[in-house]
C-alpha atoms as a PDB file:
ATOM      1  CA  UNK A   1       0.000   0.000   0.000  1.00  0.00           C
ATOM      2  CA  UNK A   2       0.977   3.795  -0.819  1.00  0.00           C
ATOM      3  CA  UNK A   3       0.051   6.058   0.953  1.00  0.00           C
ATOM      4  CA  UNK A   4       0.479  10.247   0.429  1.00  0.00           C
ATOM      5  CA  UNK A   5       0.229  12.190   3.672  1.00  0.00           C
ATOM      6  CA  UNK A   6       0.290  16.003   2.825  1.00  0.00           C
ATOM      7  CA  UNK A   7       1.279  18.306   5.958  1.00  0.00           C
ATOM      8  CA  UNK A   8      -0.069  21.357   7.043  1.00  0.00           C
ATOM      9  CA  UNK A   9      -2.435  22.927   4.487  1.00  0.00           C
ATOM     10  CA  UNK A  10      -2.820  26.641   5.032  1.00  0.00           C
ATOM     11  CA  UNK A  11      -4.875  29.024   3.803  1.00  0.00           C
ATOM     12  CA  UNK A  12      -6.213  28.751   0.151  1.00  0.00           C
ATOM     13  CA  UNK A  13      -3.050  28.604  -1.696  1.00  0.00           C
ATOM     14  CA  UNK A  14      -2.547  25.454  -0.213  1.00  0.00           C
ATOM     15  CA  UNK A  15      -5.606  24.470  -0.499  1.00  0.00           C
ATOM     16  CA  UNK A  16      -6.018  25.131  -3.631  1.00  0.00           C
ATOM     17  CA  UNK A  17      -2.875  23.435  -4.871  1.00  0.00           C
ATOM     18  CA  UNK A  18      -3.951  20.333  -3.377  1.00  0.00           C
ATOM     19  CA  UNK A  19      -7.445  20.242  -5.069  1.00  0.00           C
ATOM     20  CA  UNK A  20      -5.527  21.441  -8.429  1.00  0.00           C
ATOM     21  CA  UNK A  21      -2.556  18.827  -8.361  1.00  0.00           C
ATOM     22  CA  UNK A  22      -3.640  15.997  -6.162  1.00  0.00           C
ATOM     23  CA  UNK A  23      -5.062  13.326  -9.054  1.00  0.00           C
ATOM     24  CA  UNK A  24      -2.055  14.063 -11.238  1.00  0.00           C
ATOM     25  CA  UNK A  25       0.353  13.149  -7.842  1.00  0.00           C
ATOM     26  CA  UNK A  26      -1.570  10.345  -7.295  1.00  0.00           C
ATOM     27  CA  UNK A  27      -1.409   8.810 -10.761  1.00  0.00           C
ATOM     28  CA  UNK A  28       2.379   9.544 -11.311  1.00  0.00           C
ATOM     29  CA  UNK A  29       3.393   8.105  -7.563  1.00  0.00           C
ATOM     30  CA  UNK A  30       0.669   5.246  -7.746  1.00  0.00           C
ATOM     31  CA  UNK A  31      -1.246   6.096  -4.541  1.00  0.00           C
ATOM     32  CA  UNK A  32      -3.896   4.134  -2.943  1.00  0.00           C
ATOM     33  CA  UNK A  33      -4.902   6.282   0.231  1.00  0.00           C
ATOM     34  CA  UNK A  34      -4.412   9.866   0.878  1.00  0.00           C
ATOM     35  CA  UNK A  35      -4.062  11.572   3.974  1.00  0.00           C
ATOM     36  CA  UNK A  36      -4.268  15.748   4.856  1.00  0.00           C
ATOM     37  CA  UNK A  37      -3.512  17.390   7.811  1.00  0.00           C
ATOM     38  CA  UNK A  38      -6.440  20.042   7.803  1.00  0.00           C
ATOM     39  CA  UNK A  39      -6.186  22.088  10.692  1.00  0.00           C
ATOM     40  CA  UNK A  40      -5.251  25.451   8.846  1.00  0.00           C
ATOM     41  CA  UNK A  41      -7.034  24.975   5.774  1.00  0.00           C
ATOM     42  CA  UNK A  42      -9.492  28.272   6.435  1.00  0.00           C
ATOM     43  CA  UNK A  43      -7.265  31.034   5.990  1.00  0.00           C
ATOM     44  CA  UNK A  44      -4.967  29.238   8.605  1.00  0.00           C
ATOM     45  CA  UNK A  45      -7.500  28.558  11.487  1.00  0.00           C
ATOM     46  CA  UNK A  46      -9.543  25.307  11.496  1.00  0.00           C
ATOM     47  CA  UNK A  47     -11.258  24.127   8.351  1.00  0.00           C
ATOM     48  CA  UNK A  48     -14.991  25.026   7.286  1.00  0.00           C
ATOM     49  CA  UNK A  49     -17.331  21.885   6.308  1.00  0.00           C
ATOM     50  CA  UNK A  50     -17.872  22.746   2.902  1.00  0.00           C
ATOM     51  CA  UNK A  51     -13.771  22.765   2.875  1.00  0.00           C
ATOM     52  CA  UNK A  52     -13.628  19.605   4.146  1.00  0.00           C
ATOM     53  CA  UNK A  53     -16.592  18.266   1.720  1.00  0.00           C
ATOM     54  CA  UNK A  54     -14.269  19.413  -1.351  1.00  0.00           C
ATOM     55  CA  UNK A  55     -11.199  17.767  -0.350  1.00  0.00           C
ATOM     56  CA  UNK A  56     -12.880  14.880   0.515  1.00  0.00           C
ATOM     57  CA  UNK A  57     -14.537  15.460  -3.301  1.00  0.00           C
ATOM     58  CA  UNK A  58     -10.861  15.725  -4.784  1.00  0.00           C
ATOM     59  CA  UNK A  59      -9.321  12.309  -3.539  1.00  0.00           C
ATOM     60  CA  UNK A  60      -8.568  13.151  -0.021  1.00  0.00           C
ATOM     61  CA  UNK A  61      -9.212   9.869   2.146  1.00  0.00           C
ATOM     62  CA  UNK A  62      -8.322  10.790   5.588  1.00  0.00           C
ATOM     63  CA  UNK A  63      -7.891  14.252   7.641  1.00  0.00           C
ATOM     64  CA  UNK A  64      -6.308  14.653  10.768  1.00  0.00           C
ATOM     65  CA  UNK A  65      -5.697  18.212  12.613  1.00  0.00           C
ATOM     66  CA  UNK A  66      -4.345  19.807  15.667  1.00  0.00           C
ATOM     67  CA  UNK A  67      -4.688  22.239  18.183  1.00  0.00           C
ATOM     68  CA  UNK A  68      -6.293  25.035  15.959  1.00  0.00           C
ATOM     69  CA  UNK A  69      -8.914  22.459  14.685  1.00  0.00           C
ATOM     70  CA  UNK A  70     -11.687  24.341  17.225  1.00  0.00           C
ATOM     71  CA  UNK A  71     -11.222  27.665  15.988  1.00  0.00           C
ATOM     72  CA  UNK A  72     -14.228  27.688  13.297  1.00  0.00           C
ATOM     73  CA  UNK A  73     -17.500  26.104  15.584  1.00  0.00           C
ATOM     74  CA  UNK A  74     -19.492  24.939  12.708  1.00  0.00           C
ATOM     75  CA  UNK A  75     -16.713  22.252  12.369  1.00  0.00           C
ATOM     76  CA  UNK A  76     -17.715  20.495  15.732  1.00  0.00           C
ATOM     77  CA  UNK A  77     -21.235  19.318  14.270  1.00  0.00           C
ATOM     78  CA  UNK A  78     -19.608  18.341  11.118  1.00  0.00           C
ATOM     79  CA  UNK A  79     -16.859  15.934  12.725  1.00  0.00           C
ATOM     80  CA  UNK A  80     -19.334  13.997  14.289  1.00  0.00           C
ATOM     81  CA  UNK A  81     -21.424  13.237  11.653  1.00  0.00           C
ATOM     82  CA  UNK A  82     -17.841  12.872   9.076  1.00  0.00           C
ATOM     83  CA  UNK A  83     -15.168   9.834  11.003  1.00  0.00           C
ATOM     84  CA  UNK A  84     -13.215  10.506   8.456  1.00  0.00           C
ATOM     85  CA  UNK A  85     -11.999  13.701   9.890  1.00  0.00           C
ATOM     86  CA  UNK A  86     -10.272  13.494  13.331  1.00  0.00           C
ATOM     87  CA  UNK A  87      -8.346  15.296  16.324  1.00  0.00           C
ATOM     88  CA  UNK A  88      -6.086  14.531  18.842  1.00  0.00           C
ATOM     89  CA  UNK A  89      -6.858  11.680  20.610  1.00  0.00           C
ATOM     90  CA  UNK A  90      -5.556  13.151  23.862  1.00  0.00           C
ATOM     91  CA  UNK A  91      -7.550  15.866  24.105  1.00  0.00           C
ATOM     92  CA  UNK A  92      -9.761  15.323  27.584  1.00  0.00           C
ATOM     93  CA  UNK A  93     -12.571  12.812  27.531  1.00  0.00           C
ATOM     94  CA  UNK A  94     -15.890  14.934  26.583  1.00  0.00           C
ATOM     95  CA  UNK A  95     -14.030  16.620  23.371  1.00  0.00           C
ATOM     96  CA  UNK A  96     -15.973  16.470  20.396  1.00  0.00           C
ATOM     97  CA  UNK A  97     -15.072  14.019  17.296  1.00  0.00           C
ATOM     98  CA  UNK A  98     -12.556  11.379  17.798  1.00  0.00           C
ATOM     99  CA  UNK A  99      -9.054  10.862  17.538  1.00  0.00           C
ATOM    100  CA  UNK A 100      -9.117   7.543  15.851  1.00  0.00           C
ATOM    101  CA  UNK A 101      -9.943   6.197  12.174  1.00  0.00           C
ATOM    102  CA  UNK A 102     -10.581   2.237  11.801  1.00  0.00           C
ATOM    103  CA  UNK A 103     -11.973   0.945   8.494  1.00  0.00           C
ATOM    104  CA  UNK A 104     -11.542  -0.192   5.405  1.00  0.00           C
ATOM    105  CA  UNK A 105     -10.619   2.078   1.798  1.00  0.00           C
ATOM    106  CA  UNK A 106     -10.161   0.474  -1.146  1.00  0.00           C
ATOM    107  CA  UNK A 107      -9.903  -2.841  -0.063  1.00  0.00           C
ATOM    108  CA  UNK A 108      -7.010  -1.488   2.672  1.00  0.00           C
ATOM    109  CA  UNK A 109      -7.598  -2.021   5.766  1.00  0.00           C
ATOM    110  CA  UNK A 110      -6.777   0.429   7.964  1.00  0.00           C
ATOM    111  CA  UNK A 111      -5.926   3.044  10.960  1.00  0.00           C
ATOM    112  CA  UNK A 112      -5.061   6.628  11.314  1.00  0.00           C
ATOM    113  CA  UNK A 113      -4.697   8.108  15.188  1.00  0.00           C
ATOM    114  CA  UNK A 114      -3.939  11.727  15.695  1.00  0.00           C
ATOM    115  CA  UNK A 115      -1.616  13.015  18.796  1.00  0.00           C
ATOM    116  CA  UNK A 116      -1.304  16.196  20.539  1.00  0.00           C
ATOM    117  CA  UNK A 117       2.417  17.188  21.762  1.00  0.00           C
ATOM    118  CA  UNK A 118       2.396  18.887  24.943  1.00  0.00           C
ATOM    119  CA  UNK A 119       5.916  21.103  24.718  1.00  0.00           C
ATOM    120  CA  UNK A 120       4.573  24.441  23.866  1.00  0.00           C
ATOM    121  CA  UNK A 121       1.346  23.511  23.306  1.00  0.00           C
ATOM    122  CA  UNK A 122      -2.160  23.818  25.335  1.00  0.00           C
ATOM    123  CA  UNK A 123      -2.364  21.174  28.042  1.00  0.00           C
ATOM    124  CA  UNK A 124      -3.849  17.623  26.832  1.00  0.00           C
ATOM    125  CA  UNK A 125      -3.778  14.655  28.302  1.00  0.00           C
ATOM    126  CA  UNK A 126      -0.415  12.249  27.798  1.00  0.00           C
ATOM    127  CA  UNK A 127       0.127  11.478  24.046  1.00  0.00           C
ATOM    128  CA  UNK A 128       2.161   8.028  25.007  1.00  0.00           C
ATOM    129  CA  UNK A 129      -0.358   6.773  27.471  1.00  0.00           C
ATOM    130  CA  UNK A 130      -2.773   7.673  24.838  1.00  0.00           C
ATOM    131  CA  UNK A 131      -1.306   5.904  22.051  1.00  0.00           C
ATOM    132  CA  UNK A 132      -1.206   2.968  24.126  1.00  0.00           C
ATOM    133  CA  UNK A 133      -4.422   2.361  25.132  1.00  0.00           C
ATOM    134  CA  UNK A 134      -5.719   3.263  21.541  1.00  0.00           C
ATOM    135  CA  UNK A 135      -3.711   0.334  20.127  1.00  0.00           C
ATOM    136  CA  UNK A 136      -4.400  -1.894  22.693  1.00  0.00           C
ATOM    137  CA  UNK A 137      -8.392  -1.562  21.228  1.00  0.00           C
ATOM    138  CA  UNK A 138      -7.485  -2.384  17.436  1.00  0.00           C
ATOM    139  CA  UNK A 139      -7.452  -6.012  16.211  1.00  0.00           C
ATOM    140  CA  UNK A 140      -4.937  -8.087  15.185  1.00  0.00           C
ATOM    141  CA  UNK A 141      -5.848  -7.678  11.095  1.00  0.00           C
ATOM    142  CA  UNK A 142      -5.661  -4.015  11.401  1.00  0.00           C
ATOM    143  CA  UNK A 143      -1.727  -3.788  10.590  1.00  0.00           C
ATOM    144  CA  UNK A 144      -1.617  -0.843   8.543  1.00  0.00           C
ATOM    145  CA  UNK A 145      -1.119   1.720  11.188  1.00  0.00           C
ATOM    146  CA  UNK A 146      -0.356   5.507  10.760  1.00  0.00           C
ATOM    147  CA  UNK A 147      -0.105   8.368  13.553  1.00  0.00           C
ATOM    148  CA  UNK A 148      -0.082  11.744  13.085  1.00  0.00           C
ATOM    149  CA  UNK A 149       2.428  13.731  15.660  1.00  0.00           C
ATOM    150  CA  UNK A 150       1.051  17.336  15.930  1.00  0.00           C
ATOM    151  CA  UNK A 151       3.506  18.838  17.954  1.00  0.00           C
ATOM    152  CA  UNK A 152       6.288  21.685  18.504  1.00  0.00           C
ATOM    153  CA  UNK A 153       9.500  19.772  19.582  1.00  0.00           C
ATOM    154  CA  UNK A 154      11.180  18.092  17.617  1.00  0.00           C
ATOM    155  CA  UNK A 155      11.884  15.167  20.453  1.00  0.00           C
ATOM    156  CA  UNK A 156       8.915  14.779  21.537  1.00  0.00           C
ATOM    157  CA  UNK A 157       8.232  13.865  17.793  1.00  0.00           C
ATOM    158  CA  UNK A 158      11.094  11.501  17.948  1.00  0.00           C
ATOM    159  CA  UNK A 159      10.489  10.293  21.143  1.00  0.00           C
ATOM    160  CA  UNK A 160       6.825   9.256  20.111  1.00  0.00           C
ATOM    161  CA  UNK A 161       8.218   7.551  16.763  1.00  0.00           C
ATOM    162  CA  UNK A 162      10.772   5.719  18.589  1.00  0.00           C
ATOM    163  CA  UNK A 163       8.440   4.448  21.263  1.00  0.00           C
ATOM    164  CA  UNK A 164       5.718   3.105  18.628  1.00  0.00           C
ATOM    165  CA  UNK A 165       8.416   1.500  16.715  1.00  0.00           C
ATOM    166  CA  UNK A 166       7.104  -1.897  15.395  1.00  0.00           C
ATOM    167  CA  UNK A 167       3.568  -1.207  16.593  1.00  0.00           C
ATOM    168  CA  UNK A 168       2.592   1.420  13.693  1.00  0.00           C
ATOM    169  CA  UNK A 169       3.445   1.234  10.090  1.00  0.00           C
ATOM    170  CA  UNK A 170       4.403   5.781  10.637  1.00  0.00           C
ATOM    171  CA  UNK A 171       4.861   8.398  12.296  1.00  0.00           C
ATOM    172  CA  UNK A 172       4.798  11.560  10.611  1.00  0.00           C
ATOM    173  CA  UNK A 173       4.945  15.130  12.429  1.00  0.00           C
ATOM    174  CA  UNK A 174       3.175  18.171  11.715  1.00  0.00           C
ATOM    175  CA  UNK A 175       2.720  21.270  12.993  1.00  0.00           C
ATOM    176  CA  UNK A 176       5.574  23.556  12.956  1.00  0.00           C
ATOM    177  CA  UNK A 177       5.086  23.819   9.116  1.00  0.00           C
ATOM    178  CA  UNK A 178       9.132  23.181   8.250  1.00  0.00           C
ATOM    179  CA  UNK A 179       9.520  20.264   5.884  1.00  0.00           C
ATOM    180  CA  UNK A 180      11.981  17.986   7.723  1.00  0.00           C
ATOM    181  CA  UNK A 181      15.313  16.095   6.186  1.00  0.00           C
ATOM    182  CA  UNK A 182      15.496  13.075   8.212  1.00  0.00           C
ATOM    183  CA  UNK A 183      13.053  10.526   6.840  1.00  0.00           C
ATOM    184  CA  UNK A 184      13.506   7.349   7.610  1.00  0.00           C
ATOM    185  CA  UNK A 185      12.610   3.684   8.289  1.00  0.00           C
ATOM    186  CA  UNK A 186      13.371   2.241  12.646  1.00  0.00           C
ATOM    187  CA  UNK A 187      14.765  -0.745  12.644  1.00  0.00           C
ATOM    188  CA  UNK A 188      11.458  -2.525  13.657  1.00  0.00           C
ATOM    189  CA  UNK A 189      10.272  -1.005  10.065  1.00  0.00           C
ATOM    190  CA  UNK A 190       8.100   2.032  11.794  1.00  0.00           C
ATOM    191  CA  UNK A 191       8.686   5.284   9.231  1.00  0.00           C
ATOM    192  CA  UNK A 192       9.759   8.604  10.245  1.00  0.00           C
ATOM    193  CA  UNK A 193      10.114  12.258   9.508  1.00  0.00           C
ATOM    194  CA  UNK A 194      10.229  14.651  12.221  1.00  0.00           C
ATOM    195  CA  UNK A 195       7.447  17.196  10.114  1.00  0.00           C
ATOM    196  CA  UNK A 196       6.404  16.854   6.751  1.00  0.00           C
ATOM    197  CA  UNK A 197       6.438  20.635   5.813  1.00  0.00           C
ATOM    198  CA  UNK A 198       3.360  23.414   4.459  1.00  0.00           C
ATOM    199  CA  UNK A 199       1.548  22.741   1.721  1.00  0.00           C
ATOM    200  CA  UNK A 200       0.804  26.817   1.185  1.00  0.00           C
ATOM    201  CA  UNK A 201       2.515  29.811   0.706  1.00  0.00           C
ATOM    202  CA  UNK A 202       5.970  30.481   1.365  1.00  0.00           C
ATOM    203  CA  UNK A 203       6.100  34.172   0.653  1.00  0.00           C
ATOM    204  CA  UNK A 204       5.000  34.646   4.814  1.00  0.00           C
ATOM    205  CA  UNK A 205       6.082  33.502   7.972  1.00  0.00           C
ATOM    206  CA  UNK A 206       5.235  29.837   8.152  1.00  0.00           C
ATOM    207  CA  UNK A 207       2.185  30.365   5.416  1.00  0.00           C
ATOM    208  CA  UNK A 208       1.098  33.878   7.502  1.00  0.00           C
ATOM    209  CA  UNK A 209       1.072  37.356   6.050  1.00  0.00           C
ATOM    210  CA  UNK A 210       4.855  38.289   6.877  1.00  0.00           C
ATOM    211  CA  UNK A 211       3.749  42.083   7.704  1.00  0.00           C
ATOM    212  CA  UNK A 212       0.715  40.719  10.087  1.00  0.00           C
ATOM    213  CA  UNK A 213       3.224  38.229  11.764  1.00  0.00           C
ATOM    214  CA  UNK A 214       5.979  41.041  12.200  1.00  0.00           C
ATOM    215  CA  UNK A 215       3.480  43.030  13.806  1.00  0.00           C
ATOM    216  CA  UNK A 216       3.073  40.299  16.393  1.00  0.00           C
ATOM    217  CA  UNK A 217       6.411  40.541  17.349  1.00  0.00           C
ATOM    218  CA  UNK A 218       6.724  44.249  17.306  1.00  0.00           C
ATOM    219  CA  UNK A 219       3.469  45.711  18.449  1.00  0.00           C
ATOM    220  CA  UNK A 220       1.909  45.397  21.901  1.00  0.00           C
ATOM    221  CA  UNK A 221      -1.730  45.855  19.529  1.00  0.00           C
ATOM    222  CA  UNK A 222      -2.803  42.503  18.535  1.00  0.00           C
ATOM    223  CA  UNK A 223      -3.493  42.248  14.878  1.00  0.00           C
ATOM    224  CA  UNK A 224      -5.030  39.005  13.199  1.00  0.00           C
ATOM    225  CA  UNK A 225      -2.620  37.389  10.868  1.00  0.00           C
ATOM    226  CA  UNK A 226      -3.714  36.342   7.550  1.00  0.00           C
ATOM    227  CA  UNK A 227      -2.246  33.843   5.328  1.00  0.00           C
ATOM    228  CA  UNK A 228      -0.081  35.010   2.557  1.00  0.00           C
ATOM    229  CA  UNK A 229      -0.196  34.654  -1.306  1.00  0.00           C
ATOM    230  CA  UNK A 230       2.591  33.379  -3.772  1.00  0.00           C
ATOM    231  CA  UNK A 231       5.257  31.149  -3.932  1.00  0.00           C
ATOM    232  CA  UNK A 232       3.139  27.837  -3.233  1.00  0.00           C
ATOM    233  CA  UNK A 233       4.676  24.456  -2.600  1.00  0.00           C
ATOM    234  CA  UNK A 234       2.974  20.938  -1.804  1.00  0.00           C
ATOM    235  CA  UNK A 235       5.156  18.967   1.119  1.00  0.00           C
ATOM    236  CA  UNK A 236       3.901  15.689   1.603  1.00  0.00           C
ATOM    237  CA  UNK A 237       5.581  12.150   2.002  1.00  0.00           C
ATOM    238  CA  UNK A 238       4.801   8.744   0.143  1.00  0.00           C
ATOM    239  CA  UNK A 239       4.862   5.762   2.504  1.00  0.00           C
ATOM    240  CA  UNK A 240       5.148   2.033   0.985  1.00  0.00           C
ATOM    241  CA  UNK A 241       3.713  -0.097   3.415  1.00  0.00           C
ATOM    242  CA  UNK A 242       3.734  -3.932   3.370  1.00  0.00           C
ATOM    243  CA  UNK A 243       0.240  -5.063   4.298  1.00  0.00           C
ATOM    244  CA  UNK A 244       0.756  -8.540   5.423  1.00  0.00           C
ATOM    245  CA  UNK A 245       3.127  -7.085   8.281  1.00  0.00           C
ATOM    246  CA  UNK A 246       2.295  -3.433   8.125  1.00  0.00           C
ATOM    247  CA  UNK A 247       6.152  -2.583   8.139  1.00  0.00           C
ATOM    248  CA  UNK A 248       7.194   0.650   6.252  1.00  0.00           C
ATOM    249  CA  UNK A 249       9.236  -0.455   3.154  1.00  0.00           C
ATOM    250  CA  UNK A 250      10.075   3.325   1.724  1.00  0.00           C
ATOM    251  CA  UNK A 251       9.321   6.373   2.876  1.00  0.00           C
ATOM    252  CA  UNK A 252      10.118   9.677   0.342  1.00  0.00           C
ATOM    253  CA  UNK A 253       9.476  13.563   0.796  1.00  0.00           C
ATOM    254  CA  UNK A 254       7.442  15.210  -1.593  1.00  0.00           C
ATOM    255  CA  UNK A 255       8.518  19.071  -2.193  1.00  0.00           C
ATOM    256  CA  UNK A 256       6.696  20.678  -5.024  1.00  0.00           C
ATOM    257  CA  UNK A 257       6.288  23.980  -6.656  1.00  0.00           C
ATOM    258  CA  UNK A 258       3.109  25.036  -7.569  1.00  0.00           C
ATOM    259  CA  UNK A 259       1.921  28.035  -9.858  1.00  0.00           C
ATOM    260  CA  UNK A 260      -1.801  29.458  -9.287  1.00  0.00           C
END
């Protein structure tokens, strides 16, 4: 099994790019299920349900998000009726949608969990214990395992990936929307890479309006950042997965210009 999982989509260059180019990456890298992290795909906060209902349209498979996933309200309703998009699992019991896919696509079967780091971030409950007692729930045929690390440090990324080696098929991080250079495969065949990168604009500050993020750091006057225009790329990574064992065979980074 292949499997694309895009990073951080922000704003609507990125989102945009993905529902312009994502048949034409799936045909030329052979992918069977596609994954998105969508927690800044409205103008960087959250996603919108008729957002989600497009990419979902286009080819996208799975969505996981993060800690801004909250910020638009009409999403709440939306994730409970649509499993197919999730947040982190370790936010506190009572917290609207879920943080874990099971089922089947395409004939795969398959799992997608979504963790919350807790360096630098909002409190949540403890990712690892978490992780845990999700996997301790799945069945034995569900091999084809893949976690989504939305965190800030890069160890605790590492840390997470290291102690779900041989139990997952990946661990990819998101979040700090800075395409990493150290994929890899563990030795127990669990894939790595620390962040996958933006899929948005790099003309900003991390896919922000550079002059509304400079103002954050200059002024004591808040001012709303918006996202920023030009200079799009797609980061993403393609995962080969065996699905008798669920071991990682390959994992590659995906860095791509796009013009709009």
């Amino acid at each position: 099994m292949r499997v694309l999982v895009i990073g951080d989509v922000v704003g609507k260059p990125g989102r945009v790019a993905v529902l312009e180019r994502l048949q034409d990456i799936k045909e030329q890298y052979a992918i069977d299920i596609t994954t998105l992290n969508a927690e800044n795909v409205a103008g960087g906060f959250s996603i919108t349900p008729a957002m989600a209902d497009q990419l979902f349209a286009a080819g996208v498979d799975l969505m996981t998000s993060g800690n801004h996933i909250f910020d638009k309200p009409e999403i709440i309703p939306y994730m409970e009726r649509q499993r197919r998009l999730i947040r982190p699992a370790n936010y506190p019991r009572g917290t609207p949608g879920a943080g874990m896919w099971v089922g089947e696509i395409r004939g795969f079967k398959v799992t997608i969990i979504n963790l919350l780091g807790r360096i630098f971030m909002q409190p949540a409950d403890d990712p690892f214990r978490t992780a845990d007692e999700l996997l301790a729930t799945l069945p034995d045929d569900s091999k084809m395992r893949i976690v989504d690390m939305h965190a800030e440090a890069t160890s605790e990324k590492a840390a997470m990936a290291w102690y779900l080696d041989g139990r997952v098929s990946a661990v990819v991080g998101t979040h700090t929307h800075v395409q990493t250079a150290d994929e890899r495969i563990f030795p127990e065949g669990t894939a790595f890479i620390t962040d996958l990168g933006m899929t948005g604009s790099y003309s900003g500050v991390i896919g922000m309006n550079k002059a509304d993020v400079i103002a954050r750091f200059t002024s004591a006057v808040y001012r709303r950042a918006h996202h920023s225009t030009g200079e799009v790329r797609i980061c993403a990574a393609i995962i080969d997965i065996d699905e008798a064992t669920g071991r990682a065979r390959e994992i590659s980074r995906l860095n791509l210009s796009h013009e709009q």
